[in-house]
PDB file of N, CA and C in Angstrom:
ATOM      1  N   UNK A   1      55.584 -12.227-182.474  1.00  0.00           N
ATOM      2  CA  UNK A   1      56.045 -12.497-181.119  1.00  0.00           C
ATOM      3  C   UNK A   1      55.752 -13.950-180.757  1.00  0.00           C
ATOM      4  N   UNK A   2      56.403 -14.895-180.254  1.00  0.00           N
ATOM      5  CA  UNK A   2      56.581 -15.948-179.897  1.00  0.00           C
ATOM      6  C   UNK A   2      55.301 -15.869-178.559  1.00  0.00           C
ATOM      7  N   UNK A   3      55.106 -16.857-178.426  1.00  0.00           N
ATOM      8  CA  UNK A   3      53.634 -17.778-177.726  1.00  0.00           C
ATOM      9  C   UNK A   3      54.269 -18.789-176.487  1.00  0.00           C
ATOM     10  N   UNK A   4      54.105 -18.558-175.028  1.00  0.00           N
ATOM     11  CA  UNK A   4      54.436 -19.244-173.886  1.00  0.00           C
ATOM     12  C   UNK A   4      53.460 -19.815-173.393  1.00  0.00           C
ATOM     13  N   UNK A   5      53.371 -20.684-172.820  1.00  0.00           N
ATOM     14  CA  UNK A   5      52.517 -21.368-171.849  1.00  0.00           C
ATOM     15  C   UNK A   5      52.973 -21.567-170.569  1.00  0.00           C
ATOM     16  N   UNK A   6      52.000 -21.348-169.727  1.00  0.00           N
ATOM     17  CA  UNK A   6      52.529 -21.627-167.565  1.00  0.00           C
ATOM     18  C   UNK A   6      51.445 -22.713-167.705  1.00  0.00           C
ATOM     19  N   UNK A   7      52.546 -23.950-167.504  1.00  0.00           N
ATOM     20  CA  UNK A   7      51.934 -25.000-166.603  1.00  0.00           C
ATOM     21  C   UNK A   7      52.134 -25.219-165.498  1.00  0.00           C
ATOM     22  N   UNK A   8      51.493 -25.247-164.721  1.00  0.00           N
ATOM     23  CA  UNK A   8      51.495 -25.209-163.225  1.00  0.00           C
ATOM     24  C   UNK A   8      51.912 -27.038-162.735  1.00  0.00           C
ATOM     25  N   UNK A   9      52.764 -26.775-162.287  1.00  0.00           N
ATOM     26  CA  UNK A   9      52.601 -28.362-161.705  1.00  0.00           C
ATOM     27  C   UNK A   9      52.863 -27.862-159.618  1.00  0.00           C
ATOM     28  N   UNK A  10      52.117 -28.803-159.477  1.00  0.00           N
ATOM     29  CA  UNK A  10      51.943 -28.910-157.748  1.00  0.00           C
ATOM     30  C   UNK A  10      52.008 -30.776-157.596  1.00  0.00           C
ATOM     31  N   UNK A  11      53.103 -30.742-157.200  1.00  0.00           N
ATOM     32  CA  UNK A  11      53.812 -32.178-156.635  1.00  0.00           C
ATOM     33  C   UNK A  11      54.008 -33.072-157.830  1.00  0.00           C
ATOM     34  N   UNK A  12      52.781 -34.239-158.222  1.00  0.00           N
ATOM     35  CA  UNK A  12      52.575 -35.239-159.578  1.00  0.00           C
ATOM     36  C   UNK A  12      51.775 -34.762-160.255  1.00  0.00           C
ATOM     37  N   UNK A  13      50.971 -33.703-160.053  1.00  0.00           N
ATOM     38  CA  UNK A  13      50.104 -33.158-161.017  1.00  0.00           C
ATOM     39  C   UNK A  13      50.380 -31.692-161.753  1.00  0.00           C
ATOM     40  N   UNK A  14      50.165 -31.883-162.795  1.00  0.00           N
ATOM     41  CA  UNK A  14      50.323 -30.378-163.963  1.00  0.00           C
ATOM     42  C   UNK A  14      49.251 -30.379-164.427  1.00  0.00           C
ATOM     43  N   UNK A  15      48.452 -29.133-164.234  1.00  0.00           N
ATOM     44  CA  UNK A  15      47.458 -27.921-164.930  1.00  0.00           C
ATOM     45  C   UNK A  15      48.588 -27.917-166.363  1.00  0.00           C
ATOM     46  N   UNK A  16      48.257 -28.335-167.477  1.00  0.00           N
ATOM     47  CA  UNK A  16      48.484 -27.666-169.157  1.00  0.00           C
ATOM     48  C   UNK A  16      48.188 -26.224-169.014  1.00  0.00           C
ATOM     49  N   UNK A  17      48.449 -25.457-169.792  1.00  0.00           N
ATOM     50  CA  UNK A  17      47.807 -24.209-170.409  1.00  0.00           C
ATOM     51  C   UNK A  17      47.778 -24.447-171.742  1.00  0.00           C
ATOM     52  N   UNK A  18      46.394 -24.514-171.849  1.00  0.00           N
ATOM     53  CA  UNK A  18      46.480 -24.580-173.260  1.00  0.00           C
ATOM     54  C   UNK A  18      46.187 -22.797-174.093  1.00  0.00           C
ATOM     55  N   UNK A  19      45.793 -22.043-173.431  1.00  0.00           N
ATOM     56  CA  UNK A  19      45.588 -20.658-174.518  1.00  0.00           C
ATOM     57  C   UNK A  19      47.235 -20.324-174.155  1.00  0.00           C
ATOM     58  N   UNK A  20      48.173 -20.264-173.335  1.00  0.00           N
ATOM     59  CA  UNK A  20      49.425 -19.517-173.632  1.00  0.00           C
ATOM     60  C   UNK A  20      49.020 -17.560-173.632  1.00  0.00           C
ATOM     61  N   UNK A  21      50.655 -17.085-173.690  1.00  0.00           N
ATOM     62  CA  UNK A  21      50.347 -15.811-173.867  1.00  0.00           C
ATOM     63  C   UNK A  21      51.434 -15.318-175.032  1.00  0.00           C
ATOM     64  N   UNK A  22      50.966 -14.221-175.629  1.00  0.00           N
ATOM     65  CA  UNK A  22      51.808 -13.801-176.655  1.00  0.00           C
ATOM     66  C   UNK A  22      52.690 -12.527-175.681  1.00  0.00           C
ATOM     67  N   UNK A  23      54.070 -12.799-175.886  1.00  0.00           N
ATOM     68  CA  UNK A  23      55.154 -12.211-174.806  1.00  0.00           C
ATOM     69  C   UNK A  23      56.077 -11.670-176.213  1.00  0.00           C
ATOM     70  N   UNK A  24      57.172 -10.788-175.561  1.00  0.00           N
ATOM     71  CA  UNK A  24      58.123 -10.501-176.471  1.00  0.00           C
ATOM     72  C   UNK A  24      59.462 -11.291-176.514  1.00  0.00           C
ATOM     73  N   UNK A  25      59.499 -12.086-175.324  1.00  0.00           N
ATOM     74  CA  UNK A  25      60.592 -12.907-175.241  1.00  0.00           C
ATOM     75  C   UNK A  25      60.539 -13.767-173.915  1.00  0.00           C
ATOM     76  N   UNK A  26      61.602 -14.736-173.532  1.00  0.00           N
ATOM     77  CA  UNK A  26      61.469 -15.091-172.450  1.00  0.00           C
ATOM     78  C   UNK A  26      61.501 -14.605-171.237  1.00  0.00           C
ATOM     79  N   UNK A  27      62.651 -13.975-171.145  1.00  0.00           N
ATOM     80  CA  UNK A  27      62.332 -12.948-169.841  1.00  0.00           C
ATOM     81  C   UNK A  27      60.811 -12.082-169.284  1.00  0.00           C
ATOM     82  N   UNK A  28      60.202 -11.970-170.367  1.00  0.00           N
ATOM     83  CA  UNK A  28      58.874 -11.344-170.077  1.00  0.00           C
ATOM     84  C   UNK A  28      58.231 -12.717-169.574  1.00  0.00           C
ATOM     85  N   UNK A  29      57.885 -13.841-170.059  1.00  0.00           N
ATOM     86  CA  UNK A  29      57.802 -14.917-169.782  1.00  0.00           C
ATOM     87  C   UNK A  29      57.894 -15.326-168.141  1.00  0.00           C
ATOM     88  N   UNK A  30      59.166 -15.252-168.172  1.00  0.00           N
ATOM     89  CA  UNK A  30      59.348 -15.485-166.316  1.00  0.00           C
ATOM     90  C   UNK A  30      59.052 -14.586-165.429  1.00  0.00           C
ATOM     91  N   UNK A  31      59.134 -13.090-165.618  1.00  0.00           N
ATOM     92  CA  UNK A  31      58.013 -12.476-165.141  1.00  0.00           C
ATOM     93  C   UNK A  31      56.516 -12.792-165.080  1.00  0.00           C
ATOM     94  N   UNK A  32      55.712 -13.477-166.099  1.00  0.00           N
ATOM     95  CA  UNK A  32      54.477 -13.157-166.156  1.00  0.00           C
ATOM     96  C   UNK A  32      54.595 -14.665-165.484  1.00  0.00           C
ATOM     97  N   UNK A  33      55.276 -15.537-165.278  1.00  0.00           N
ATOM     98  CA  UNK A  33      55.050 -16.858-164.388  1.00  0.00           C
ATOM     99  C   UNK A  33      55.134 -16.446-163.315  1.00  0.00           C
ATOM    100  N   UNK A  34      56.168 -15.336-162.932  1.00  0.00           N
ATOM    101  CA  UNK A  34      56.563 -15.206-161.388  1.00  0.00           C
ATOM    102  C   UNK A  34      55.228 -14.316-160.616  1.00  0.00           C
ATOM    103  N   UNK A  35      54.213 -13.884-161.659  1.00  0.00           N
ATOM    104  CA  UNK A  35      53.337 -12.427-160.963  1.00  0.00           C
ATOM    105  C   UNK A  35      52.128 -13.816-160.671  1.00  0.00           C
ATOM    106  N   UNK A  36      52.253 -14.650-162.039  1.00  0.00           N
ATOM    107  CA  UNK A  36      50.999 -15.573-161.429  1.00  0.00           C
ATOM    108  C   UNK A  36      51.146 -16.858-160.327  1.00  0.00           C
ATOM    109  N   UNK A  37      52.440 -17.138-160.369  1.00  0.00           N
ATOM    110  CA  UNK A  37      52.772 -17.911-158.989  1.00  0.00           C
ATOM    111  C   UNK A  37      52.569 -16.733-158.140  1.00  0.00           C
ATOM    112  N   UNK A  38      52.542 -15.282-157.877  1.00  0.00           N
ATOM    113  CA  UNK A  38      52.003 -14.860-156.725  1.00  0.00           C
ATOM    114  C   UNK A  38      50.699 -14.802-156.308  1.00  0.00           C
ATOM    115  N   UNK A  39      50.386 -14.552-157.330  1.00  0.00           N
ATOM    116  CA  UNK A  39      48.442 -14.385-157.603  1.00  0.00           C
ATOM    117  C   UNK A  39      48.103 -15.612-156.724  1.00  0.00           C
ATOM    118  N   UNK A  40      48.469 -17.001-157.136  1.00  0.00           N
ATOM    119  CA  UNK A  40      48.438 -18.080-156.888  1.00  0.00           C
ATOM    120  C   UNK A  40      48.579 -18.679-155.533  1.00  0.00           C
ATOM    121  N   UNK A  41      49.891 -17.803-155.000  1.00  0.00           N
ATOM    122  CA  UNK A  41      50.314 -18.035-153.466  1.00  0.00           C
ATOM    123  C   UNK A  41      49.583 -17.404-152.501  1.00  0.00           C
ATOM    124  N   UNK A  42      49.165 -15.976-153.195  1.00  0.00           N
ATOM    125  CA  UNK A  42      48.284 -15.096-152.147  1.00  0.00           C
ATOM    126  C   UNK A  42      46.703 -16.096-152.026  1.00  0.00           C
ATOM    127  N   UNK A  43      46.444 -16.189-153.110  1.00  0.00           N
ATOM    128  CA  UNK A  43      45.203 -17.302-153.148  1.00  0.00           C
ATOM    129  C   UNK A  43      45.314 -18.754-151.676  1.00  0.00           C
ATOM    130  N   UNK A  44      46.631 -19.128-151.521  1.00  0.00           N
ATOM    131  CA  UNK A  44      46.582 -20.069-150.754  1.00  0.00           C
ATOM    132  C   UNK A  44      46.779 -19.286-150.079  1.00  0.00           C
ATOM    133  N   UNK A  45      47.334 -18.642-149.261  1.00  0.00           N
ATOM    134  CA  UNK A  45      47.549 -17.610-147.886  1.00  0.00           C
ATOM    135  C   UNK A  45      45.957 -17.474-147.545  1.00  0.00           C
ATOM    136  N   UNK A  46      45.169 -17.090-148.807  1.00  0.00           N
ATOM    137  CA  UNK A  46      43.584 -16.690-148.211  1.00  0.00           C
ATOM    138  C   UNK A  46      43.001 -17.744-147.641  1.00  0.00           C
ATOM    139  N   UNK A  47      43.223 -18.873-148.403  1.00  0.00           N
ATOM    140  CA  UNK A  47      42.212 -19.933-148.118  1.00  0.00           C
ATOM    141  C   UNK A  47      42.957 -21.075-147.314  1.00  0.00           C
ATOM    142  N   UNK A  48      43.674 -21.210-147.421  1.00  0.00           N
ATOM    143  CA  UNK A  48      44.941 -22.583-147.163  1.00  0.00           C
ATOM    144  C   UNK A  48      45.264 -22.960-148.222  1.00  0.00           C
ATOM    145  N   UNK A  49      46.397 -23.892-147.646  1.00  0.00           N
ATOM    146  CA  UNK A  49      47.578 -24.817-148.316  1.00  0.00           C
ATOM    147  C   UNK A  49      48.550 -24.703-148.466  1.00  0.00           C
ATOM    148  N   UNK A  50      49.462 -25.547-149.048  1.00  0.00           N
ATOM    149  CA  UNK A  50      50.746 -25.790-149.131  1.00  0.00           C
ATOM    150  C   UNK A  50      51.172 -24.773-149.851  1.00  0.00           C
ATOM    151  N   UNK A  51      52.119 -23.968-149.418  1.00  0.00           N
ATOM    152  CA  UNK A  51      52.643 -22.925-150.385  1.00  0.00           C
ATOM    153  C   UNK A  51      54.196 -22.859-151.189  1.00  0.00           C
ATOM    154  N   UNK A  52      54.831 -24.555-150.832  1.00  0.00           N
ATOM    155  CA  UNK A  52      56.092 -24.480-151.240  1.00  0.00           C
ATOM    156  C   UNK A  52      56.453 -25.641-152.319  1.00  0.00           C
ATOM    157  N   UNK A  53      54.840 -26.134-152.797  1.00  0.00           N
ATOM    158  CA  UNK A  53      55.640 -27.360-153.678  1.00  0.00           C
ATOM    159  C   UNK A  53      54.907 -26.917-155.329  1.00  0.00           C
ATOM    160  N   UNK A  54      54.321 -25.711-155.541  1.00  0.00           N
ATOM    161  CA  UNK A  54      54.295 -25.100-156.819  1.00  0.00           C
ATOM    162  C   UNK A  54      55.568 -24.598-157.813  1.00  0.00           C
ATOM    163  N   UNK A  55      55.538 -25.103-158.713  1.00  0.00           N
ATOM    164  CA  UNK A  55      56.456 -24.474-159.627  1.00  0.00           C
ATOM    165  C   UNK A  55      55.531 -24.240-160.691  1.00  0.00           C
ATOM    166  N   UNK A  56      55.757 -22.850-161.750  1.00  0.00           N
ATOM    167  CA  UNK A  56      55.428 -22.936-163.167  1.00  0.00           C
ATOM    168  C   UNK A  56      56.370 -23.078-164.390  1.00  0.00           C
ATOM    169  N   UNK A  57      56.307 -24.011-165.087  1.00  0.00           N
ATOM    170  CA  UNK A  57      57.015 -24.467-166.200  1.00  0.00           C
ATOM    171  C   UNK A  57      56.262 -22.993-167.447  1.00  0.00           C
ATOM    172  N   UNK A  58      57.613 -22.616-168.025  1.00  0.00           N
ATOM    173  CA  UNK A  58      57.312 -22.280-168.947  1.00  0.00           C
ATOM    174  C   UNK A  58      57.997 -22.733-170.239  1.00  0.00           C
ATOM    175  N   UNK A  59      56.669 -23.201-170.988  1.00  0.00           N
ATOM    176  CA  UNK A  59      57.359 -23.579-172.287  1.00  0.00           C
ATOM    177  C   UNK A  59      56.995 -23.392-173.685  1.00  0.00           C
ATOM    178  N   UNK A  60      57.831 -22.935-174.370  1.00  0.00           N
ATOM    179  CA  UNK A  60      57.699 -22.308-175.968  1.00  0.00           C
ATOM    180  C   UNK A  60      56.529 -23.028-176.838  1.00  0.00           C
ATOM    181  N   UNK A  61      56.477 -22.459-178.006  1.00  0.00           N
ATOM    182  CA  UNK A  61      55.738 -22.999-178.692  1.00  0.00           C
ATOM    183  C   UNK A  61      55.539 -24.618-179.774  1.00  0.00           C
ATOM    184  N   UNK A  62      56.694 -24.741-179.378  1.00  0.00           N
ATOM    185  CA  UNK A  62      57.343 -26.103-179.352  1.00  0.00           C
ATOM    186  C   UNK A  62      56.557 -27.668-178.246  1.00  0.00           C
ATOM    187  N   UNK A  63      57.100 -26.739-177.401  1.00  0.00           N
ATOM    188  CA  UNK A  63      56.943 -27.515-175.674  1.00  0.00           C
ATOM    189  C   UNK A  63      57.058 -27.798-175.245  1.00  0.00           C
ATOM    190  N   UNK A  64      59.141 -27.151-175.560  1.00  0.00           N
ATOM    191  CA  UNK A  64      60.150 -27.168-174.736  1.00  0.00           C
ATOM    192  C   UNK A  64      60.122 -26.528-173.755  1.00  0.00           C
ATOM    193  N   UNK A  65      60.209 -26.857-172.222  1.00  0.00           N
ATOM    194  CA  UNK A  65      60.215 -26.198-171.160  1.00  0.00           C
ATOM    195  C   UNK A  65      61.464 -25.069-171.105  1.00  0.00           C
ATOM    196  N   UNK A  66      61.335 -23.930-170.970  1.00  0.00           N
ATOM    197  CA  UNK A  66      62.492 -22.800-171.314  1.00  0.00           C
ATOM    198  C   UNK A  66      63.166 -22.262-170.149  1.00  0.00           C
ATOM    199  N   UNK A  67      61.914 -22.184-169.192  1.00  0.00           N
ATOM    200  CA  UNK A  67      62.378 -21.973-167.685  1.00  0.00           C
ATOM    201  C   UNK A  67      61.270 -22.463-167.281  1.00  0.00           C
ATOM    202  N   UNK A  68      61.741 -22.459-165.303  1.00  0.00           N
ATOM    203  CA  UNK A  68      60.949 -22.758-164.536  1.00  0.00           C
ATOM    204  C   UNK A  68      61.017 -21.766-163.628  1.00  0.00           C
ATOM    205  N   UNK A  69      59.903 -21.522-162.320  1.00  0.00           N
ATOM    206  CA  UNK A  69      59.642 -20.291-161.857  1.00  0.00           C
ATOM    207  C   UNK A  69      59.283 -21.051-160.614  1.00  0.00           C
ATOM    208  N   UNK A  70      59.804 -21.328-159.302  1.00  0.00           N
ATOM    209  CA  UNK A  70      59.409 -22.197-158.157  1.00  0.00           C
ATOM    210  C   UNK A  70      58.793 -21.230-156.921  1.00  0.00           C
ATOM    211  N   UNK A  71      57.928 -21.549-156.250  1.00  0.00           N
ATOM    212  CA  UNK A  71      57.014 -20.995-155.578  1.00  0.00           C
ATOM    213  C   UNK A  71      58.354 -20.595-153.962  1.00  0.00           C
ATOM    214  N   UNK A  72      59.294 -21.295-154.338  1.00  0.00           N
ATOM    215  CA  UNK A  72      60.158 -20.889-153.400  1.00  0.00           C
ATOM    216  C   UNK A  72      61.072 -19.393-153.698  1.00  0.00           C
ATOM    217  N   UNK A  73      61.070 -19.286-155.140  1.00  0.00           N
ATOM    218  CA  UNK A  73      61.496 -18.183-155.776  1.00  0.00           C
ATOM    219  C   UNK A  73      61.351 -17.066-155.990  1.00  0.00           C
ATOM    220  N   UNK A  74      59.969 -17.224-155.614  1.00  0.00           N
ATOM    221  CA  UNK A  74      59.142 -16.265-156.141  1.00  0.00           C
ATOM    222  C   UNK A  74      59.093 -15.100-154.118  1.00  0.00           C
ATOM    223  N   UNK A  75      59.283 -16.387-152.920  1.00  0.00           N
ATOM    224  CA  UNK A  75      58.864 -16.138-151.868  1.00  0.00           C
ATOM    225  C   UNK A  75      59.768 -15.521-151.160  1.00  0.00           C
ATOM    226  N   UNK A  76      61.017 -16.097-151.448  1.00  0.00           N
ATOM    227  CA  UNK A  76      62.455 -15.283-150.716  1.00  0.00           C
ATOM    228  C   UNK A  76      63.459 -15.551-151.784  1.00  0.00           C
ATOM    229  N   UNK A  77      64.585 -14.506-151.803  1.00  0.00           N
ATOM    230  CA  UNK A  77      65.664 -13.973-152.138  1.00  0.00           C
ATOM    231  C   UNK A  77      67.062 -14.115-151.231  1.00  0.00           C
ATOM    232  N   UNK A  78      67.667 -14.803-151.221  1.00  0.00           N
ATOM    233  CA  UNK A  78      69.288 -14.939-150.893  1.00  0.00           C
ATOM    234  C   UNK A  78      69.046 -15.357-148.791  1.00  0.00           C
ATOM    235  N   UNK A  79      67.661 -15.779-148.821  1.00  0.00           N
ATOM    236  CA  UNK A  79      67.217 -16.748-148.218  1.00  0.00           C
ATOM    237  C   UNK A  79      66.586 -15.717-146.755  1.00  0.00           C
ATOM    238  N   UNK A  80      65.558 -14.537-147.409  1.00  0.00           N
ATOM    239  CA  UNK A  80      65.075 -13.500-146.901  1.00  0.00           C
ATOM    240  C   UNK A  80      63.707 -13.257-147.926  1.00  0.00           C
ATOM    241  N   UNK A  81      62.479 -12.981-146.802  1.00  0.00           N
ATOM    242  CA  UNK A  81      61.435 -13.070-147.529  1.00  0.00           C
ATOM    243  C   UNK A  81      61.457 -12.163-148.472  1.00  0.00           C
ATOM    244  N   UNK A  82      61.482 -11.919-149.594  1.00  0.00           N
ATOM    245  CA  UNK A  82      61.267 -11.489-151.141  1.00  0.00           C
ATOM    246  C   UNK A  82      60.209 -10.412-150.848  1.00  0.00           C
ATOM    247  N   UNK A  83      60.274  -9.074-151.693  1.00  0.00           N
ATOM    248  CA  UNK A  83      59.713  -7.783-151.562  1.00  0.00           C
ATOM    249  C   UNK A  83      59.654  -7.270-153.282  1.00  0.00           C
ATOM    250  N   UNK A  84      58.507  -6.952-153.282  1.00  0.00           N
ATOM    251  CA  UNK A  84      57.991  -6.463-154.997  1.00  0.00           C
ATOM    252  C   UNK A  84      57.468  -5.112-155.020  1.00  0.00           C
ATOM    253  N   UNK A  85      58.082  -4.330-155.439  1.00  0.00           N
ATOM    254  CA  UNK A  85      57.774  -2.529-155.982  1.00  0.00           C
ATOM    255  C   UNK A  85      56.024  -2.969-156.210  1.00  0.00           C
ATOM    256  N   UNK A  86      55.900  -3.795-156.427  1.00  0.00           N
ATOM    257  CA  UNK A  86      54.090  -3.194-156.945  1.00  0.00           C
ATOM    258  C   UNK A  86      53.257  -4.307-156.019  1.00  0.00           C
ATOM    259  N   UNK A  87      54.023  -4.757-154.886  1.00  0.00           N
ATOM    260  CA  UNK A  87      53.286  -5.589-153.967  1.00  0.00           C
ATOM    261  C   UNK A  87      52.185  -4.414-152.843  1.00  0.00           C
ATOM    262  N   UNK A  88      50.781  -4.679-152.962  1.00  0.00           N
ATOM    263  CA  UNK A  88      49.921  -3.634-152.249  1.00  0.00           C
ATOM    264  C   UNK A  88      50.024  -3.600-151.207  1.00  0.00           C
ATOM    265  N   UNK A  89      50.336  -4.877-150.462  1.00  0.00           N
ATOM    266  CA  UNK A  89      50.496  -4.130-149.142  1.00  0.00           C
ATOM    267  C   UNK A  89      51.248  -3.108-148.392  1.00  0.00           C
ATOM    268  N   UNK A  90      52.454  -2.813-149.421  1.00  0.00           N
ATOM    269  CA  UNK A  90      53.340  -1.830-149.442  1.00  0.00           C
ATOM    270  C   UNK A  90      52.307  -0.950-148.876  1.00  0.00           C
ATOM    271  N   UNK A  91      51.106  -0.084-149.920  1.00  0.00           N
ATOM    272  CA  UNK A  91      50.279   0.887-149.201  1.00  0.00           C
ATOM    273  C   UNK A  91      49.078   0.939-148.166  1.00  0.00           C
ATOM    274  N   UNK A  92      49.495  -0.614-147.672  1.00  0.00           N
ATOM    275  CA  UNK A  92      48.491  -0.438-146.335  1.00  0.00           C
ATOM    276  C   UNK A  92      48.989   0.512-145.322  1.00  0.00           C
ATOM    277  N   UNK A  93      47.475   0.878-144.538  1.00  0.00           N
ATOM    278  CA  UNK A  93      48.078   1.788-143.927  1.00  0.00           C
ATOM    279  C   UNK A  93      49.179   1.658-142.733  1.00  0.00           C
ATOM    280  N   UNK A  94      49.942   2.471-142.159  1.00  0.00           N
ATOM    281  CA  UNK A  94      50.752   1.083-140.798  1.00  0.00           C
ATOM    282  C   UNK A  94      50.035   1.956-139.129  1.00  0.00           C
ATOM    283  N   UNK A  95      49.966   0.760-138.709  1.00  0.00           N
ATOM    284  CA  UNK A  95      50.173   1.547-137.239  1.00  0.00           C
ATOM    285  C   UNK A  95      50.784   2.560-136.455  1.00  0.00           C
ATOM    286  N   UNK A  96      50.886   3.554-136.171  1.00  0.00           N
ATOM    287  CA  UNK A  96      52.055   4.116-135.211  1.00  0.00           C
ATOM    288  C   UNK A  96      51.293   4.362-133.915  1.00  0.00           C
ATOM    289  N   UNK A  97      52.006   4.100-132.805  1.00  0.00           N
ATOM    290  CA  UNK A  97      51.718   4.383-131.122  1.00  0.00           C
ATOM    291  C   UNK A  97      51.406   5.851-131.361  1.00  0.00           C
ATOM    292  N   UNK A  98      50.635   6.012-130.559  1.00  0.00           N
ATOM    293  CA  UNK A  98      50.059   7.094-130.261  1.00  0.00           C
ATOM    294  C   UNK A  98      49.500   7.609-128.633  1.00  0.00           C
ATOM    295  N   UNK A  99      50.100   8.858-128.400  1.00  0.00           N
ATOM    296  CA  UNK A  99      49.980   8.896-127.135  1.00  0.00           C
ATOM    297  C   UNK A  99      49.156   9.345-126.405  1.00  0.00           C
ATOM    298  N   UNK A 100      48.372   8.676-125.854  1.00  0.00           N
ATOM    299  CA  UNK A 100      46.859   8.954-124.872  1.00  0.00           C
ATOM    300  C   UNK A 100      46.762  10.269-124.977  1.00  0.00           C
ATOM    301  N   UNK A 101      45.332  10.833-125.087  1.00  0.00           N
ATOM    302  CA  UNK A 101      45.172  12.143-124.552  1.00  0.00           C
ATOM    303  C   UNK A 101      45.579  12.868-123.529  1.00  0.00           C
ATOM    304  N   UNK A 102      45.895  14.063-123.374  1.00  0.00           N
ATOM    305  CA  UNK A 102      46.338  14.842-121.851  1.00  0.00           C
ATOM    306  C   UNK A 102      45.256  15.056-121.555  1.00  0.00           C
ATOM    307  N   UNK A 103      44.973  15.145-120.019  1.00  0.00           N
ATOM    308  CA  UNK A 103      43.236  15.627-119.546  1.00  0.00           C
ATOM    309  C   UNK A 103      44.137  16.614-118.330  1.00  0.00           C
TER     310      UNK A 103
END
């Protein structure tokens, strides 16, 4: 199985990866960039910062860049905030009104 690396770049600066991951192809690839640009974004939501000038480069074992994965991409869809089957807050609990006791 072919060997990817996520380099993170934020504005002029790029984080390398140097360990990479062993994937079955690229598409798995841009998934596993797109789950850690979230990891990544929720991280700034906790603490601060800029949450729109991250991208992760992914590139082969070469170190040809194959795709890229932008922190805008990852955030909204057809220009509506973006929703993930295995995002947890899905099972927070929700509010519902509730109506005062009768006395």
């Amino acid at each position: 199985m072919p060997r990817y690396f996520f380099h993170v770049r934020e504005g002029g600066d790029l984080s390398r990866d140097i360990e990479g991951q062993t994937l079955p192809d690229a598409e798995a690839a841009r998934r596993g960039a797109a789950n850690a640009n979230r990891a990544i974004l929720g991280e700034r939501l906790l603490h601060g910062g800029a949450l729109n000038n991250r991208q992760i480069e992914i590139a082969d074992e070469t170190g040809h860049v194959v795709d890229v994965v932008t922190a805008h991409e990852v955030l909204f869809q057809h220009g509506r905030l973006r929703s993930y089957s295995d995002d947890v807050t899905q099972s927070a609990p929700v509010m519902t009104s509730r109506k005062p006791p009768s006395r």
